[in-house]
Protein backbone atom coordinates (compact mmCIF):
# COMPACT_ATOMS: atom_id res chain seq x y z
CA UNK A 1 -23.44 34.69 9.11
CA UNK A 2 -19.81 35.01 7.65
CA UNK A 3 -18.34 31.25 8.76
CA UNK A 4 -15.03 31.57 7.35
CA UNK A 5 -14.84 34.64 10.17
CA UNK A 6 -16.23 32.61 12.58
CA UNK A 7 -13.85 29.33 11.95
CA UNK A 8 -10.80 32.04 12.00
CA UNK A 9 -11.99 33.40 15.18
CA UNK A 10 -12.40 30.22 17.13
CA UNK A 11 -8.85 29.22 15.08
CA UNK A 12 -7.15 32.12 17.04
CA UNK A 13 -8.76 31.13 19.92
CA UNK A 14 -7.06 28.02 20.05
CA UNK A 15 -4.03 29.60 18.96
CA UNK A 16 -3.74 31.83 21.39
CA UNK A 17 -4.76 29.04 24.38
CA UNK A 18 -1.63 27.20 23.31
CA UNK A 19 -2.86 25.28 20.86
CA UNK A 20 -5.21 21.87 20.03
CA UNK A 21 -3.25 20.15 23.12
CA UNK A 22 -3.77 22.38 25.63
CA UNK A 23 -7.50 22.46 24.47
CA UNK A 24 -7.27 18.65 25.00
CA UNK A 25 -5.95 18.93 28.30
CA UNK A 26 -8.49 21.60 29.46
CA UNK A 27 -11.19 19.60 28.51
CA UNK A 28 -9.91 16.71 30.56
CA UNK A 29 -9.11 18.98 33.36
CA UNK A 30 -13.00 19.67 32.71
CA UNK A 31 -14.21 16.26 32.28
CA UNK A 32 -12.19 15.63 35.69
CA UNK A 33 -13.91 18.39 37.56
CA UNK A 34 -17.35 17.53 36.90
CA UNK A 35 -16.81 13.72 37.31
CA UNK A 36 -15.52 14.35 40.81
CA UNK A 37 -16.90 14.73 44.34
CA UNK A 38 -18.72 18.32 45.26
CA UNK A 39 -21.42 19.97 44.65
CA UNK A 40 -22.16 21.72 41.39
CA UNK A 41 -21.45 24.95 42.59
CA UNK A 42 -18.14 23.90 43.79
CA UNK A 43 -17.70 21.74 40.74
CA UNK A 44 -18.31 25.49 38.61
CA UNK A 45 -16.05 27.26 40.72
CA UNK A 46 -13.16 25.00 40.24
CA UNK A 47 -13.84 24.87 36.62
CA UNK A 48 -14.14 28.42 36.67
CA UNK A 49 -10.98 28.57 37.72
CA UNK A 50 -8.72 25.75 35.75
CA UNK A 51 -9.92 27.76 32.54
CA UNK A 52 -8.08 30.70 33.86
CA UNK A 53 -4.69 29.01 32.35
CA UNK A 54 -4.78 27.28 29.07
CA UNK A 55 -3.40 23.63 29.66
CA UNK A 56 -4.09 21.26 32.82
CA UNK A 57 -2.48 22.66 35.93
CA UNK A 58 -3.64 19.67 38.60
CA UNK A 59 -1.84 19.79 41.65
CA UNK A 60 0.38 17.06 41.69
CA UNK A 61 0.19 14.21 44.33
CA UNK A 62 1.76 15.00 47.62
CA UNK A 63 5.23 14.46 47.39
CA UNK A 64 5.47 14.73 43.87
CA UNK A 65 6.42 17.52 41.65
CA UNK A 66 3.88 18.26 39.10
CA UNK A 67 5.28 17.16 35.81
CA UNK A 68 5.01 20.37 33.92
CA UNK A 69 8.16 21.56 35.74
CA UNK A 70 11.53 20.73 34.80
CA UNK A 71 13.43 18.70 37.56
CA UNK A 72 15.77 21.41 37.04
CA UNK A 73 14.13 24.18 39.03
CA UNK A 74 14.09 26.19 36.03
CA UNK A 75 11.01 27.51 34.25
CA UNK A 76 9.56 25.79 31.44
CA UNK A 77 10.13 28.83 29.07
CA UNK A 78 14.17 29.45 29.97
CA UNK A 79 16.59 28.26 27.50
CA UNK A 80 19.40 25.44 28.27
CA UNK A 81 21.90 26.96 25.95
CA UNK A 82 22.88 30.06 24.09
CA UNK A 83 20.47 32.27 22.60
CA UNK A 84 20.26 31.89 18.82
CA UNK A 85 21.91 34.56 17.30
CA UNK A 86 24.43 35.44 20.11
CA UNK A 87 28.31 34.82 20.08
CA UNK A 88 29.75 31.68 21.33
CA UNK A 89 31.06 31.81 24.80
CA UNK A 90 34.65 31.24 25.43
């Protein structure tokens, strides 16, 4: 069994989930899920479906926004200011 491919694999993996805090979060979001009230096969399809998205998406209280959106209204990715690169405005 080649390791170093397998470490690089799971490496990517990670990578491409968003990284060793998202991992965190999903396995919280996990730990949550089974902890919680339901039976297990609710409990599987609810954790079924939180590792859809990398990251924890809870719902937030009621309300509440959840705290992974900007107060804003914009989307997390959107930039504030001018793209690097581009002329000033004015």
């Amino acid at each position: 069994m080649d390791f170093k491919k397998l470490a690089q694999s799971a490496s990517n993996l990670v990578n491409k989930r968003g990284g060793t805090k998202a991992l965190q979060e999903d396995a919280n979001e996990l730990m949550d899920i089974a902890k919680g009230d339901g039976s297990m096969s609710d409990k599987a399809k609810r954790g079924a479906e939180a590792i859809k998205e990398p990251g924890a998406h809870r719902d937030a209280p009621a309300g509440q926004q959840p705290t992974e959106q900007p107060a804003t209204g914009q989307q997390p990715d959107q930039q504030t200011g001018p793209t690097p690169g581009s002329p000033p405005a004015g």
